[in-house]
Every structure is written in structure tokens, then in C-alpha cells.
C-alpha atoms as a PDB file:
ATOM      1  CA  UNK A   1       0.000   0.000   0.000  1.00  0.00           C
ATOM      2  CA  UNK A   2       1.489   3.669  -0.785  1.00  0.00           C
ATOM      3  CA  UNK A   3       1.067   6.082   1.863  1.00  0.00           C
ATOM      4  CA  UNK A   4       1.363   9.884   1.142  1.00  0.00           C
ATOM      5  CA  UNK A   5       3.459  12.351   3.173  1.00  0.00           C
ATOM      6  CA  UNK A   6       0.854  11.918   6.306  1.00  0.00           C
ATOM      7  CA  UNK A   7       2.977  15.592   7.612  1.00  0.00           C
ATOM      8  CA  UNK A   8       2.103  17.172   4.549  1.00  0.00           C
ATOM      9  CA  UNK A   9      -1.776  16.116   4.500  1.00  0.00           C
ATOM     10  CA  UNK A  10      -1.898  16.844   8.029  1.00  0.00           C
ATOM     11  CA  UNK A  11      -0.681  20.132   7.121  1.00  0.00           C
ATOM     12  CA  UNK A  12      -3.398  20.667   4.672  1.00  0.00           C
ATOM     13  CA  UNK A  13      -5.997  19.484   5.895  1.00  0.00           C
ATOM     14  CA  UNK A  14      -5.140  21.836   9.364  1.00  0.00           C
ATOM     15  CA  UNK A  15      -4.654  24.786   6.583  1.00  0.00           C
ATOM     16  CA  UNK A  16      -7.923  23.730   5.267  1.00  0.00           C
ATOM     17  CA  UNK A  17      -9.834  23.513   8.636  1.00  0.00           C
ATOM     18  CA  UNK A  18      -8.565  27.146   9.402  1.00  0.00           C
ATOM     19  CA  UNK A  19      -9.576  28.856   6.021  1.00  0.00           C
ATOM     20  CA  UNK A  20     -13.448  26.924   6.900  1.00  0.00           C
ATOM     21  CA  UNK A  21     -13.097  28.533  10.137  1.00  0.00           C
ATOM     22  CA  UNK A  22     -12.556  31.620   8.705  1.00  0.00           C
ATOM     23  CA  UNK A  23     -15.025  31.557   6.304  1.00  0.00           C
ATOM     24  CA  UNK A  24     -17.402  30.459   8.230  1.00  0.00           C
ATOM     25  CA  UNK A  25     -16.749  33.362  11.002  1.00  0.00           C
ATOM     26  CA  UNK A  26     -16.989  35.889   8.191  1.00  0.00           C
ATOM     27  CA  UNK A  27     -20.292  34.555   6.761  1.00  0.00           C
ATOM     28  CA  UNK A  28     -21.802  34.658  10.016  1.00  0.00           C
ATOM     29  CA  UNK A  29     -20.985  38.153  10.393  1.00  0.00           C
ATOM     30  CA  UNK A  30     -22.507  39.226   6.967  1.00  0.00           C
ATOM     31  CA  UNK A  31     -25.569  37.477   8.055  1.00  0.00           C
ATOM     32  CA  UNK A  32     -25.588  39.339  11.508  1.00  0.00           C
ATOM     33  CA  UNK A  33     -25.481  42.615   9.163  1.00  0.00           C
ATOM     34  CA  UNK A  34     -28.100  41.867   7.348  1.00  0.00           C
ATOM     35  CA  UNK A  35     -30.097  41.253   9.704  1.00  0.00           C
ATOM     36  CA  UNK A  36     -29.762  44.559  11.769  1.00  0.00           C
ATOM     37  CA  UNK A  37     -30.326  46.237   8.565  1.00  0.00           C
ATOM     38  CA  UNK A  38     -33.031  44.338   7.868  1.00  0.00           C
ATOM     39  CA  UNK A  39     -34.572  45.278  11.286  1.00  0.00           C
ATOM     40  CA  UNK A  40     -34.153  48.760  11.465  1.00  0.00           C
ATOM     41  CA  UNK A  41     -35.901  48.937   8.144  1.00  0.00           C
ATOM     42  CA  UNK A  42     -38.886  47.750  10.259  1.00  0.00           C
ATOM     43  CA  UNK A  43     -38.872  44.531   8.119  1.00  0.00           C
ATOM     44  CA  UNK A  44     -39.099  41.269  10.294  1.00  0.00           C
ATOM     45  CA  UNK A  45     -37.191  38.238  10.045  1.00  0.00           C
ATOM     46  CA  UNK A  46     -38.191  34.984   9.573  1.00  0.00           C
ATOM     47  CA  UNK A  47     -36.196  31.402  11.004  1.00  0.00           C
ATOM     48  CA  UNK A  48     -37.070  28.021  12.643  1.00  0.00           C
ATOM     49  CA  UNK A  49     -36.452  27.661  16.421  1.00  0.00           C
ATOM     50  CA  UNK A  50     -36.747  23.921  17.587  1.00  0.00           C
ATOM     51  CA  UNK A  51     -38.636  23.236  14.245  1.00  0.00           C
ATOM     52  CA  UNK A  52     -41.242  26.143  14.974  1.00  0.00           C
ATOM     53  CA  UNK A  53     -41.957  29.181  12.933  1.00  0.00           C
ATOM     54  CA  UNK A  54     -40.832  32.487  14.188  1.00  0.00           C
ATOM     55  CA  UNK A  55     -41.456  35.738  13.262  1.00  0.00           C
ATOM     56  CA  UNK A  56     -39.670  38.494  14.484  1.00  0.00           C
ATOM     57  CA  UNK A  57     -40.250  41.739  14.773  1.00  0.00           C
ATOM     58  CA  UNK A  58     -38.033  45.004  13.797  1.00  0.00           C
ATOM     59  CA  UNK A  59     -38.706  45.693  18.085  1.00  0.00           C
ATOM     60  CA  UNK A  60     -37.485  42.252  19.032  1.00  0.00           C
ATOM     61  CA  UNK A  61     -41.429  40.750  19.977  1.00  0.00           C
ATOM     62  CA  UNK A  62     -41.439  36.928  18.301  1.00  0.00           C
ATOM     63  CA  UNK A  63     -44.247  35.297  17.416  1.00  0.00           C
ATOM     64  CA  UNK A  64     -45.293  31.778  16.621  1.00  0.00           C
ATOM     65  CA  UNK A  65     -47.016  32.056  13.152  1.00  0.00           C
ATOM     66  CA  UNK A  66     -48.719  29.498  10.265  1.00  0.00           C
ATOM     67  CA  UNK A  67     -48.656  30.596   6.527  1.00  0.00           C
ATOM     68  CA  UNK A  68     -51.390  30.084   5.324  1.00  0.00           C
ATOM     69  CA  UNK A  69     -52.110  28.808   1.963  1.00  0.00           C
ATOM     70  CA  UNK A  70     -53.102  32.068   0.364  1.00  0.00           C
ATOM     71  CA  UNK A  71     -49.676  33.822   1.851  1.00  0.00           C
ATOM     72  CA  UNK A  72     -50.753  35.490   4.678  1.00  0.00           C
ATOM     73  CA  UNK A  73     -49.567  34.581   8.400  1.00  0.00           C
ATOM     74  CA  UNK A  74     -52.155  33.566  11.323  1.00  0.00           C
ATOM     75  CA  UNK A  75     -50.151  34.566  14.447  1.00  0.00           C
ATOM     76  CA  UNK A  76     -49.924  31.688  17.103  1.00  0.00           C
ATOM     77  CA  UNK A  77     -48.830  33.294  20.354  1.00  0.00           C
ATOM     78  CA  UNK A  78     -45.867  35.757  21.718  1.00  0.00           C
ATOM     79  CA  UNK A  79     -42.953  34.060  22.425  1.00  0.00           C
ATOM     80  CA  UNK A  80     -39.902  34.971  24.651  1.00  0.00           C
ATOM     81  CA  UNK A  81     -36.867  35.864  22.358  1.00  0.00           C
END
């Protein structure tokens, strides 16, 4: 069996590891940015917590919410943030 230079791989693959880091870290901030713009546009955002629908509000009030069919949004109840 021919093994590679296990140092050098290791090397990579630690190289590689950092750079996903990194990228990762940096995507995560753009998102954060986004979202503070998107909030003090008085826009809500919109994500999954535990596998339930959230709403949230440009004044940080979430909400529990259904879509309905036709598009529009039947609030559940308040939930904390």
C-alpha cells in the first residue's frame, strides 16, 4: 500500500480547517449585518427555532405564526426571544 506524506496532509488538511473557520466566522458576520439592517428597516425576520416558525419583529417581539395557503400569516402566540 502507498502512503502519502501523512505531515504534509496533516498540514493541509489543518490549513484547510482554518480557512473553513474563517469563512465560516466571516459569513456569520454578513448574516448578523443583514439582519440589523433588515430590522431597522422595520422589516421582520423569519427562522425556525426547535422546528417552529418564528417571526420576528423590527422591536425584538417573536411570534409563533402558520402561513397560510393564500400567503398570509395567522399569528400563534408571543414568544420569549
Amino acid at each position: 500500500m502507498i502512503q502519502g506524506n501523512t505531515e504534509s496532509n496533516n498540514g493541509k488538511q489543518s490549513e484547510f480547517s482554518v480557512w473553513g473557520k474563517e469563512l465560516e466566522r466571516l459569513a456569520q458576520e454578513g448574516v448578523k449585518k443583514e439582519i440589523t439592517k433588515h430590522k431597522v428597516a422595520g422589516h421582520p425576520i423569519f427562522y425556525s427555532l426547535k422546528g417552529v416558525p418564528i417571526m420576528e419583529l423590527s422591536d425584538g417581539r417573536c411570534f409563533e405564526y402558520h402561513l397560510r395557503s393564500d400567503g398570509t400569516r395567522k399569528i400563534i402566540r408571543e414568544v420569549n426571544s
